[in-house]
N, C-alpha and C. Protein backbone atom coordinates (compact mmCIF):
# COMPACT_ATOMS: atom_id res chain seq x y z
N UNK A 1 26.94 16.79 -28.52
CA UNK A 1 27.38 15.77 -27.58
C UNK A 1 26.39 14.61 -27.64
N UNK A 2 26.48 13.44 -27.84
CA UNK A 2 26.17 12.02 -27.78
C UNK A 2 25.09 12.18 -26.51
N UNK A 3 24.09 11.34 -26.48
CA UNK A 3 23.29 10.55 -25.43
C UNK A 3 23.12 9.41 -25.71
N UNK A 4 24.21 8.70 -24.49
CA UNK A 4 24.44 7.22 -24.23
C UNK A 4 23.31 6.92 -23.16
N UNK A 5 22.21 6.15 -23.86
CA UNK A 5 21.93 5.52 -22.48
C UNK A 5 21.59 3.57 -22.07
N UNK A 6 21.53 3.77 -21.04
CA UNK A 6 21.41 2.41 -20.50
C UNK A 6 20.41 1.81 -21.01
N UNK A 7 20.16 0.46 -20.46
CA UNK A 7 19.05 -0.24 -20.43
C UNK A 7 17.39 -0.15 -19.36
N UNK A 8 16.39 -0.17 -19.91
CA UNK A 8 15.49 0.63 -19.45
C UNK A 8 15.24 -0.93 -18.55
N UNK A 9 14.93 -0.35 -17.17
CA UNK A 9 14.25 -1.29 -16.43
C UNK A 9 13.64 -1.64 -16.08
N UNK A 10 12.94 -3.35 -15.76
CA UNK A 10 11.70 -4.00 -15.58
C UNK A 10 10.11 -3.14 -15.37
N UNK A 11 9.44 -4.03 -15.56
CA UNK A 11 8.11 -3.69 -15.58
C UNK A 11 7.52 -3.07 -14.00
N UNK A 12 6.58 -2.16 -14.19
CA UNK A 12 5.66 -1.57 -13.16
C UNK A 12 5.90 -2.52 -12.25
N UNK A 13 6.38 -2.30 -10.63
CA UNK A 13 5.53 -2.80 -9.41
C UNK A 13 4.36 -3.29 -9.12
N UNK A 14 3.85 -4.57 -8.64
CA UNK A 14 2.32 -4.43 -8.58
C UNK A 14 2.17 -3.82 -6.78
N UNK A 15 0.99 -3.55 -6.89
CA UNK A 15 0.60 -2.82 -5.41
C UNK A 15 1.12 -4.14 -4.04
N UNK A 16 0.95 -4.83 -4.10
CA UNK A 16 1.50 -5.64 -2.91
C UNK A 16 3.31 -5.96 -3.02
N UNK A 17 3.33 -6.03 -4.14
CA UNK A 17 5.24 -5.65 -4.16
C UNK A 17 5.48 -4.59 -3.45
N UNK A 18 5.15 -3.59 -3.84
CA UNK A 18 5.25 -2.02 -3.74
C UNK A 18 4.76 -1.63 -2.00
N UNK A 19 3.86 -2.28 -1.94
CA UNK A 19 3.68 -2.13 -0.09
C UNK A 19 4.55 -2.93 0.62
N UNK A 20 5.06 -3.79 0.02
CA UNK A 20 5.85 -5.17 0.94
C UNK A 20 7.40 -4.39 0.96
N UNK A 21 7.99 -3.57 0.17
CA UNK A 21 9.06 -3.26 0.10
C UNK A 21 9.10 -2.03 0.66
N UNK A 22 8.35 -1.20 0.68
CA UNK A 22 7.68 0.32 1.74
C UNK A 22 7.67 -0.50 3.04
N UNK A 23 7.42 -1.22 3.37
CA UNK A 23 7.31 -1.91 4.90
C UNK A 23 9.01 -2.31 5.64
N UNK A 24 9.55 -2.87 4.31
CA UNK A 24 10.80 -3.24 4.91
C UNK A 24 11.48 -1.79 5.34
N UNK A 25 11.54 -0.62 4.15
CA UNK A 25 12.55 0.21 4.19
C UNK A 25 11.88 1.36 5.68
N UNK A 26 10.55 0.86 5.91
CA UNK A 26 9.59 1.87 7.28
C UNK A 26 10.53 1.38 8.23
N UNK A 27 10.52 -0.38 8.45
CA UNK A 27 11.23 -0.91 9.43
C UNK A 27 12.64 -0.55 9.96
N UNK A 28 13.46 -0.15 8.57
CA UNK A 28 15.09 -0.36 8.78
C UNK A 28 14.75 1.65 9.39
N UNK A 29 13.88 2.60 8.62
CA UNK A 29 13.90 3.85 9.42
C UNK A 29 13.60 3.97 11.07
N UNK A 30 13.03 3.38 11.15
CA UNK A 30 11.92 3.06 12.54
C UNK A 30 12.71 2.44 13.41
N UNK A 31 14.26 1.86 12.75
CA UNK A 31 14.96 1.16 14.02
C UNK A 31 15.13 -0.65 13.89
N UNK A 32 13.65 -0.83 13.28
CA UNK A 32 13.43 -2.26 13.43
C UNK A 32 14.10 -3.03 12.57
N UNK A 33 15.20 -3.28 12.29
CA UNK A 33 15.97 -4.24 11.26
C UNK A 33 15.32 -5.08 11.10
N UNK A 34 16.00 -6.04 10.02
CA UNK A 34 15.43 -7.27 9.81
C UNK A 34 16.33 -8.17 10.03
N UNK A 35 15.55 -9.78 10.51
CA UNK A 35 16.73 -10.61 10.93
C UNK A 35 18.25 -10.50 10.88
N UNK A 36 18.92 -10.20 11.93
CA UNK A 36 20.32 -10.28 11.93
C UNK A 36 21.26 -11.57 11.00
N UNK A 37 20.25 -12.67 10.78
CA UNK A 37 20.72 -13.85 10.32
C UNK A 37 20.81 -13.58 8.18
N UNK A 38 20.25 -12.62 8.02
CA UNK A 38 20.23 -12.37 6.99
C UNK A 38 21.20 -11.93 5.69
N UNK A 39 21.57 -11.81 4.91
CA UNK A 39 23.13 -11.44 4.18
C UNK A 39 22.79 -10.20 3.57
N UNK A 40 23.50 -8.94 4.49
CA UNK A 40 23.56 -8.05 4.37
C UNK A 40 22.48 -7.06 3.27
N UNK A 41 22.68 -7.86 1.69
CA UNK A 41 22.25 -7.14 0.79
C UNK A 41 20.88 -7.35 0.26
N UNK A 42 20.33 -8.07 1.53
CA UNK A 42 19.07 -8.57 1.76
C UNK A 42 18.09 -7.68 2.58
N UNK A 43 19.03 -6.98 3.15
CA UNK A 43 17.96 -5.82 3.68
C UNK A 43 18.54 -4.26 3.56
N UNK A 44 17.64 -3.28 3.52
CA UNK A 44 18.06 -2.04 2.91
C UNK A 44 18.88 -1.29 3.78
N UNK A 45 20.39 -0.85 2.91
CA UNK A 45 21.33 -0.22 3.45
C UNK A 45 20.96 1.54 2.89
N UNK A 46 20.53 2.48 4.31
CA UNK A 46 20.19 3.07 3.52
C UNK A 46 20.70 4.71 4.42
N UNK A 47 21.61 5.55 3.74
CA UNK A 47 22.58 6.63 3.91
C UNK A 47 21.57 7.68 3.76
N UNK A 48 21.82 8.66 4.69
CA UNK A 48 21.19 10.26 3.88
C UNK A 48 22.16 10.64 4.69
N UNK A 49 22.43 11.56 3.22
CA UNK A 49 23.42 12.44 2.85
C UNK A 49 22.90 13.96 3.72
N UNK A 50 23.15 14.32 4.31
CA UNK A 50 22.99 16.02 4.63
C UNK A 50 23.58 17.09 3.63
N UNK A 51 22.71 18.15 2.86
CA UNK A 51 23.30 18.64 2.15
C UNK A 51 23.44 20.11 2.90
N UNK A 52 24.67 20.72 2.92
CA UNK A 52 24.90 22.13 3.70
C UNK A 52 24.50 23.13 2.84
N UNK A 53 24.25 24.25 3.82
CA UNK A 53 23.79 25.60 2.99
C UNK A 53 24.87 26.06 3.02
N UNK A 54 24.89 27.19 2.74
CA UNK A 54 26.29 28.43 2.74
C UNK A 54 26.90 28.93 4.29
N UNK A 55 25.45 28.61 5.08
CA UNK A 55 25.81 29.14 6.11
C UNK A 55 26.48 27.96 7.46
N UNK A 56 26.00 26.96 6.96
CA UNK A 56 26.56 25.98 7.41
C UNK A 56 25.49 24.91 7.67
N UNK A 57 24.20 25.08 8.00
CA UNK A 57 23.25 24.61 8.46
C UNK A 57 22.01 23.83 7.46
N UNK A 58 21.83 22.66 7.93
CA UNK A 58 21.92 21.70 6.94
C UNK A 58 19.75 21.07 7.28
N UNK A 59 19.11 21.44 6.67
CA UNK A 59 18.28 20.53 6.75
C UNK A 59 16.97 20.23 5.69
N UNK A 60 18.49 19.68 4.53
CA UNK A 60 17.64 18.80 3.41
C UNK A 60 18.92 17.80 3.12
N UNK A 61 18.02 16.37 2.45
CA UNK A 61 19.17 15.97 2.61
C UNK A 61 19.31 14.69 1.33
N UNK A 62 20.02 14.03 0.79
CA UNK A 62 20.02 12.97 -0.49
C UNK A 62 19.81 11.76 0.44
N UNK A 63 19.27 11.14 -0.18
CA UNK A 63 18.32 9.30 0.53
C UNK A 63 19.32 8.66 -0.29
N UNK A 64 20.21 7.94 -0.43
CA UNK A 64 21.09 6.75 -0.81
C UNK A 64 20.17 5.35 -0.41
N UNK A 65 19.78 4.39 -1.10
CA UNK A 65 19.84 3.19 -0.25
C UNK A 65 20.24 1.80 -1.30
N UNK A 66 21.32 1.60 -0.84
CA UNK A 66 21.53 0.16 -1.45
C UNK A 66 20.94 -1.32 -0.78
N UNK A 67 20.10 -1.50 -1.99
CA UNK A 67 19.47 -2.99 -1.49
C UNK A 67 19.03 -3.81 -2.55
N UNK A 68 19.65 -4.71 -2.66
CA UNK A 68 19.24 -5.79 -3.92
C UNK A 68 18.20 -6.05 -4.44
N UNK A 69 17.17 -5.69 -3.29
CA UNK A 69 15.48 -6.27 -3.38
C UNK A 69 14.68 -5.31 -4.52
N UNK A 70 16.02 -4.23 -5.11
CA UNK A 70 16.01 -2.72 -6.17
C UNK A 70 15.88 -3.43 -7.48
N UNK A 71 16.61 -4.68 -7.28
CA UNK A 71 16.50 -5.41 -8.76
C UNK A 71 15.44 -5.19 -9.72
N UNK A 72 15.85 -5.03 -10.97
CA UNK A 72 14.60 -4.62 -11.78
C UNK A 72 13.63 -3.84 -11.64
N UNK A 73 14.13 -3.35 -10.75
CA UNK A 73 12.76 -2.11 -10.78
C UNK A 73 13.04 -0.59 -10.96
N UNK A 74 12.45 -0.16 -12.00
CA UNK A 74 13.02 1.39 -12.46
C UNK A 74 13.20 2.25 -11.67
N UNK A 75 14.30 3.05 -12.22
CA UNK A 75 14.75 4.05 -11.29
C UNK A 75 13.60 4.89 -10.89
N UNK A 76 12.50 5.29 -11.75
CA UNK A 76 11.39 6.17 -10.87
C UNK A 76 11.02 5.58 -9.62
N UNK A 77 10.42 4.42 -10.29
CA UNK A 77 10.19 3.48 -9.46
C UNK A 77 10.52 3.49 -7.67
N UNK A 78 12.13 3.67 -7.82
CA UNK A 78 12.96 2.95 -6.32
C UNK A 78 12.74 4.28 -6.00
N UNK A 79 13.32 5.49 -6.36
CA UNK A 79 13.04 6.77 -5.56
C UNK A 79 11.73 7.06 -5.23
N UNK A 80 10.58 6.80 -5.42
CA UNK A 80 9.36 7.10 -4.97
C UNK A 80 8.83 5.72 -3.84
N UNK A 81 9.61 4.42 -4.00
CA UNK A 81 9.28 3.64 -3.21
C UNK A 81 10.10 4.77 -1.64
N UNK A 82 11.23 4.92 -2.12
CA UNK A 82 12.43 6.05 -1.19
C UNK A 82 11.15 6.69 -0.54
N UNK A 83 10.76 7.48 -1.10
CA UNK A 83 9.87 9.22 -0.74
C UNK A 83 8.87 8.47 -0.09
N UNK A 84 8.31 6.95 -0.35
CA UNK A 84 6.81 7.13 0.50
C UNK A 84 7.15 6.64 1.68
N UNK A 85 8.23 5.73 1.79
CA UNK A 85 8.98 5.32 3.30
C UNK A 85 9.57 6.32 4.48
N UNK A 86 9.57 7.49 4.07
CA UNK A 86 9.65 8.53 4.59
C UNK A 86 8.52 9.61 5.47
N UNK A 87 7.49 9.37 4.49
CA UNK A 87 6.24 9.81 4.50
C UNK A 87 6.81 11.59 4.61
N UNK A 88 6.18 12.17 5.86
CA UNK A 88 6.20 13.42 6.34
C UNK A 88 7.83 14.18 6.10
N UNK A 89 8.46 13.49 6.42
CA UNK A 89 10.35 13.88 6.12
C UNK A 89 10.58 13.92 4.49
N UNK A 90 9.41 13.05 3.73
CA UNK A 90 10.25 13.15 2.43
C UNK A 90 10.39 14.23 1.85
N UNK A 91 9.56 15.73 2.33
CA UNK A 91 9.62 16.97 1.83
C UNK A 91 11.39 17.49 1.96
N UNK A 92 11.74 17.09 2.89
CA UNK A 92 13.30 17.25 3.12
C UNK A 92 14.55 16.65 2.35
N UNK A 93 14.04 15.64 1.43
CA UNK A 93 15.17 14.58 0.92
C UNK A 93 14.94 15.44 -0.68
N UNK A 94 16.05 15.70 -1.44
CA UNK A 94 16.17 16.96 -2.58
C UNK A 94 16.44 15.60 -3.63
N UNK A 95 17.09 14.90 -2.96
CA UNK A 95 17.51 13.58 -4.17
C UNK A 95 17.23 12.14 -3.87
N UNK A 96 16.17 11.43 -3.84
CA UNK A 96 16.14 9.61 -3.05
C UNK A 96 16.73 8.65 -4.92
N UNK A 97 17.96 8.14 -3.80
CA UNK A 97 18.20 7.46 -4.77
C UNK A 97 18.43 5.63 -4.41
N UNK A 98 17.83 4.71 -5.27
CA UNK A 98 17.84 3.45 -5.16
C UNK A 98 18.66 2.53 -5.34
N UNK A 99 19.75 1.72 -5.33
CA UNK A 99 20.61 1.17 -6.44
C UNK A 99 20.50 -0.56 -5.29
N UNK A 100 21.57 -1.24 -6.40
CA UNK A 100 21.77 -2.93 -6.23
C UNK A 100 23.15 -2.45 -5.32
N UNK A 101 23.59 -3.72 -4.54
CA UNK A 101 25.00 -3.43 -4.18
C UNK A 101 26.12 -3.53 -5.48
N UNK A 102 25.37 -3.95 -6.69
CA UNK A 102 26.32 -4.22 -8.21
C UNK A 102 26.24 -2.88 -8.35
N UNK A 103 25.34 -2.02 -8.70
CA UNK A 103 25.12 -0.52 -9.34
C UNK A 103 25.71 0.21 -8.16
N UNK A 104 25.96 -0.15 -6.90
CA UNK A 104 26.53 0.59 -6.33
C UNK A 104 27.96 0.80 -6.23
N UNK A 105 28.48 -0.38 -6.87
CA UNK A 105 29.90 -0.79 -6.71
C UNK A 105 30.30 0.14 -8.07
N UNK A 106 29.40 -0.27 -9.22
CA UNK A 106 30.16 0.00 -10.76
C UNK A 106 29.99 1.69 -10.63
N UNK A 107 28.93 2.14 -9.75
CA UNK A 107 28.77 3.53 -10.14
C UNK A 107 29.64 4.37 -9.00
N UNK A 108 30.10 3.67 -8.18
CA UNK A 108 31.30 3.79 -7.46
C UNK A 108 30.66 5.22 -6.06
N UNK A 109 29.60 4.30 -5.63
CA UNK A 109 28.25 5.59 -4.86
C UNK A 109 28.37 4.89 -3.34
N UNK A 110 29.70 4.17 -2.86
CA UNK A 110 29.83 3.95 -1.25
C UNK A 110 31.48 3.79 -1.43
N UNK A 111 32.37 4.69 -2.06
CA UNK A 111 34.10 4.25 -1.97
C UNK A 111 34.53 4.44 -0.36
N UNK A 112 34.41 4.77 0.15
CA UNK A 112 34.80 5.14 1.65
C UNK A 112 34.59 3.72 2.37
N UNK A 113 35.78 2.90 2.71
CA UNK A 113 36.05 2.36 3.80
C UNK A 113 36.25 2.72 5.17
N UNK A 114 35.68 2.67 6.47
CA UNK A 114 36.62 3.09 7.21
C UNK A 114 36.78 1.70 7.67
N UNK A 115 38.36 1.43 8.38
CA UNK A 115 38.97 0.29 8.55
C UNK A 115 40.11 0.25 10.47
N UNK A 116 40.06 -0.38 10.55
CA UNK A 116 41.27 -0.55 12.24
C UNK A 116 42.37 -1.37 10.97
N UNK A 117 43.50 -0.86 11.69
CA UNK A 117 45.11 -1.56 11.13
C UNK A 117 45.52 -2.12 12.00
N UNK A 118 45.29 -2.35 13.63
CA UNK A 118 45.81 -2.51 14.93
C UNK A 118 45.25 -4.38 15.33
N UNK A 119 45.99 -5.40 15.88
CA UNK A 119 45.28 -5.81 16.26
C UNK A 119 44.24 -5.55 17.97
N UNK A 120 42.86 -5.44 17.82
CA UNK A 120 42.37 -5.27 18.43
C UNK A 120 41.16 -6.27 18.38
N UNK A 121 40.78 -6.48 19.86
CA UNK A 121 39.26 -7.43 19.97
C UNK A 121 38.52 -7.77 19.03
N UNK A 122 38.53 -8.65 18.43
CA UNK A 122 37.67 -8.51 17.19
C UNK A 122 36.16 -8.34 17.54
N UNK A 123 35.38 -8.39 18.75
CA UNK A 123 34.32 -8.07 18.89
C UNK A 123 34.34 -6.88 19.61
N UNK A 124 35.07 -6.39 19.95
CA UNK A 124 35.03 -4.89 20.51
C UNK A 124 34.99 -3.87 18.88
N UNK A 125 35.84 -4.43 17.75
CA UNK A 125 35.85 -3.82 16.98
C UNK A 125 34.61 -3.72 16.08
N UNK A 126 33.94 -5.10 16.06
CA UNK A 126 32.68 -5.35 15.40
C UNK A 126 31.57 -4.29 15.91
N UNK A 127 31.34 -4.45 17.28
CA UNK A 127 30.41 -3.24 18.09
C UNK A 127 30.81 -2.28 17.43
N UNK A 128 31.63 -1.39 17.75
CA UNK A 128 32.21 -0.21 17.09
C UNK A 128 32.04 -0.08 15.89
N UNK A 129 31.97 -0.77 15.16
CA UNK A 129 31.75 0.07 13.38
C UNK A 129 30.03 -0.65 13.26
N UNK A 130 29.69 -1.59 13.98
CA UNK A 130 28.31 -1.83 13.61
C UNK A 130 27.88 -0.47 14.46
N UNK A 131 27.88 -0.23 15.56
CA UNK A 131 27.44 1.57 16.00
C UNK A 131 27.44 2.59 15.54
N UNK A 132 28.30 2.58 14.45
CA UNK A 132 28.65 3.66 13.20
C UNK A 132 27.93 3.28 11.91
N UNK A 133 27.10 2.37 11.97
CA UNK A 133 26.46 2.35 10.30
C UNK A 133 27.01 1.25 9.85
N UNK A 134 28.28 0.48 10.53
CA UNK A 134 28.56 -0.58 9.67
C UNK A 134 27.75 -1.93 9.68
N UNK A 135 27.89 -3.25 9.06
CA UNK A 135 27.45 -4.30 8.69
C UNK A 135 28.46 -5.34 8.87
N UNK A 136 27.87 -6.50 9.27
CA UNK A 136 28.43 -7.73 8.78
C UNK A 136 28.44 -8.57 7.94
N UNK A 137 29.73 -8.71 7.36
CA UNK A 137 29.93 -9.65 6.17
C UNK A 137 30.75 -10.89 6.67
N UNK A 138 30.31 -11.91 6.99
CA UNK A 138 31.04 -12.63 7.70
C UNK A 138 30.96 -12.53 8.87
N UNK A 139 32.41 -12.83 9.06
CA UNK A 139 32.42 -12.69 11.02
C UNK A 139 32.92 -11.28 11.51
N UNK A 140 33.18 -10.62 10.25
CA UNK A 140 33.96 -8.98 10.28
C UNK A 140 32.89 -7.92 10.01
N UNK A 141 32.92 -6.90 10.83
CA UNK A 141 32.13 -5.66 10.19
C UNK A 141 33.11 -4.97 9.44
N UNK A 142 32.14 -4.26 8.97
CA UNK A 142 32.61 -3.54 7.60
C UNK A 142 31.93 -1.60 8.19
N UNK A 143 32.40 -1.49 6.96
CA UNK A 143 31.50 0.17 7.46
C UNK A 143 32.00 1.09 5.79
N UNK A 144 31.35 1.11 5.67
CA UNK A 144 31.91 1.57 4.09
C UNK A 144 30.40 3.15 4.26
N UNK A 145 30.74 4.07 3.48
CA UNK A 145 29.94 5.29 3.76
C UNK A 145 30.28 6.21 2.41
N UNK A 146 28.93 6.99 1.91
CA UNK A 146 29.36 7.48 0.67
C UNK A 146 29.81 8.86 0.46
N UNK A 147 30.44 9.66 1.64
CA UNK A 147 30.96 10.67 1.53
C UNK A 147 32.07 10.77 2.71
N UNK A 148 33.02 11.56 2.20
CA UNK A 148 34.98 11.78 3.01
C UNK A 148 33.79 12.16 4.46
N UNK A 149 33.24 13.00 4.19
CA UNK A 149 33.07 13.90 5.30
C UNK A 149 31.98 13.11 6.41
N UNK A 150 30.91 11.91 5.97
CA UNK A 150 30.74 11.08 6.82
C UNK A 150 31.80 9.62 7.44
N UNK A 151 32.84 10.08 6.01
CA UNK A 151 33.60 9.05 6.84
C UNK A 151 34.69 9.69 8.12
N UNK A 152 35.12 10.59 7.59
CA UNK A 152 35.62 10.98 8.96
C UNK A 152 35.29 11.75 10.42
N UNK A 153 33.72 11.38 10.17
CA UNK A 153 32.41 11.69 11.73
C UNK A 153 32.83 10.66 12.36
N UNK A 154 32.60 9.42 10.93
CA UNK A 154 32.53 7.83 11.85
C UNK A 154 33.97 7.81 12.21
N UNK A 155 35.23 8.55 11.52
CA UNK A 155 36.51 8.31 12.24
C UNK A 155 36.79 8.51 13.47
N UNK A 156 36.07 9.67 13.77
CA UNK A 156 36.61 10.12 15.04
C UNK A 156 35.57 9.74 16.31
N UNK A 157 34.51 9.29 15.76
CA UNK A 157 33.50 8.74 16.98
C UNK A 157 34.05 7.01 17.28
N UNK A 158 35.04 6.84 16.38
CA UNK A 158 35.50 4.97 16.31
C UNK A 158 36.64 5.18 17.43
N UNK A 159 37.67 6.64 17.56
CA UNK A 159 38.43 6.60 17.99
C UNK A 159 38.07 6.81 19.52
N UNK A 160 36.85 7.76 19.28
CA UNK A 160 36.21 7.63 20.67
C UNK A 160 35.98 6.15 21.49
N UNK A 161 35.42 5.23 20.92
CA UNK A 161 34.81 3.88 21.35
C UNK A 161 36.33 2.82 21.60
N UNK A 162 37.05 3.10 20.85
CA UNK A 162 38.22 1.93 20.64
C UNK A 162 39.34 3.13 20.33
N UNK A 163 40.13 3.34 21.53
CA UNK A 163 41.14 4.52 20.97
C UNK A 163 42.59 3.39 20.68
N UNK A 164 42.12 2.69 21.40
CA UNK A 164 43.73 1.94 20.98
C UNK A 164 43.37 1.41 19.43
N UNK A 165 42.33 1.37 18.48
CA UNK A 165 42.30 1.01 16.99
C UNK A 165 43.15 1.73 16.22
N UNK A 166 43.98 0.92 15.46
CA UNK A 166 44.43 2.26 14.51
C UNK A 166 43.72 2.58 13.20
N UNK A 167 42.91 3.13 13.20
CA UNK A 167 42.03 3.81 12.70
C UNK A 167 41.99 4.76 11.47
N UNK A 168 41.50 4.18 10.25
CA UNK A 168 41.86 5.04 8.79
C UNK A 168 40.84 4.57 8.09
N UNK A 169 41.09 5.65 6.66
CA UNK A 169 40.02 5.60 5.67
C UNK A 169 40.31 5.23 4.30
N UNK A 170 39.80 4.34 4.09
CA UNK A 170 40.53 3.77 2.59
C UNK A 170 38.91 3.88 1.47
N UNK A 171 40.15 4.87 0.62
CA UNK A 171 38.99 5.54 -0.32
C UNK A 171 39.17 4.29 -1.76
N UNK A 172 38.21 3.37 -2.06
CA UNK A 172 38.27 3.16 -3.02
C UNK A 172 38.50 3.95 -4.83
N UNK A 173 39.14 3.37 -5.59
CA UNK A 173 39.40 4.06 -6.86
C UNK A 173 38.59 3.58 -7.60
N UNK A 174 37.97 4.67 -8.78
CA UNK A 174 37.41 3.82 -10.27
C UNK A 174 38.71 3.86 -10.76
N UNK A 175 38.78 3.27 -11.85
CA UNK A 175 39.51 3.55 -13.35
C UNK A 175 38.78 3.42 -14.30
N UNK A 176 38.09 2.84 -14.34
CA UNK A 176 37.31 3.34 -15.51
C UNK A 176 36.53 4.35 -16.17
C-alpha cells in the first residue's frame, strides 16, 4: 500500500510565539475570551471530545481546536502548544489536535450544524446557541460541533432555552 503524504510544515516556533499563543488558548480555557469584536477564526475554537469506556464512564478525552493563528506551524508543534495550555488536565487528553478553519473544513473535523427552522427572536436565538458553544459570524450564531452525539446534548439543551425553535441537525457531506 502507497504512503501519500502531505506537505511538511513551517519552521520551529520561537519561544515568545510559542508563549504568546499558550496564553491565548489558557485564556479561551479559563473563561476569558478574547475581544468579542474579533472574527471568529481569530481566536481559538476549541472542542474536547469525551472518549467513553465500556462501562459508560468517560474521563479522557480528544482536544480539537480550530484556530487560524495554527497557520504554519507543524502538527507536533500545535498538539504540544494543545498539552501545555492544559497544564495538569493534559494527562487526560489521549489525542490534542490543532487545525486552520481551511484544514478543518477539507478534513471535514466540525460537519455537525445545529440550526432553528422556525422564525424566532433573532437574539433570543443568538444567546441560545452562543450558550451551547456556538459563535458569531455576522449578525447570526452559528454552532457547528464535531460529533452526532455532542450535537444532539446541544439539541436538546437548545430546546430547553427556546422550545418554540424548530430545532435540527444538519450533518455536512464530503464527497471527496
Amino acid at each position: 500500500m502507497p504512503v501519500i503524504k502531505g506537505p511538511v510544515k513551517g519552521p520551529n516556533l520561537t519561544e515568545e510565539e510559542r508563549k504568546g499563543l499558550i496564553e491565548k488558548l489558557e485564556s479561551e480555557l479559563a473563561g476569558r475570551p478574547s475581544a468579542p469584536e474579533k472574527f471568529v477564526w481569530e481566536v481559538p475554537l476549541i472542542f474536547e471530545i469525551p472518549l467513553e469506556r465500556l462501562d459508560g464512564t468517560s474521563d479522557r478525552m480528544d482536544v480539537l481546536v480550530v484556530w487560524d493563528a495554527l497557520e504554519g506551524i507543524r502538527s507536533e508543534e500545535r498538539s504540544a502548544l494543545i498539552l501545555s495550555a492544559y497544564h495538569e488536565k493534559a494527562e487526560k487528553i489521549v489525542q490534542a489536535f490543532g487545525v486552520t478553519r481551511v484544514e478543518a473544513m477539507d478534513q471535514h473535523l466540525i460537519p455537525y450544524n445545529v440550526r432553528n427552522t422556525r422564525a424566532v427572536d433573532p437574539a433570543e436565538l443568538n444567546r441560545a446557541l452562543i450558550s451551547e458553544g456556538g459563535f458569531m459570524i455576522g449578525n447570526h450564531a452559528v454552532l457547528y460541533l464535531p460529533t452526532r452525539k455532542m450535537a444532539e446534548a446541544a439539541l436538546a439543551h437548545l430546546y430547553e432555552k427556546v422550545p418554540s425553535g424548530g430545532w435540527g441537525i444538519a450533518e455536512s457531506v464530503n464527497y471527496n
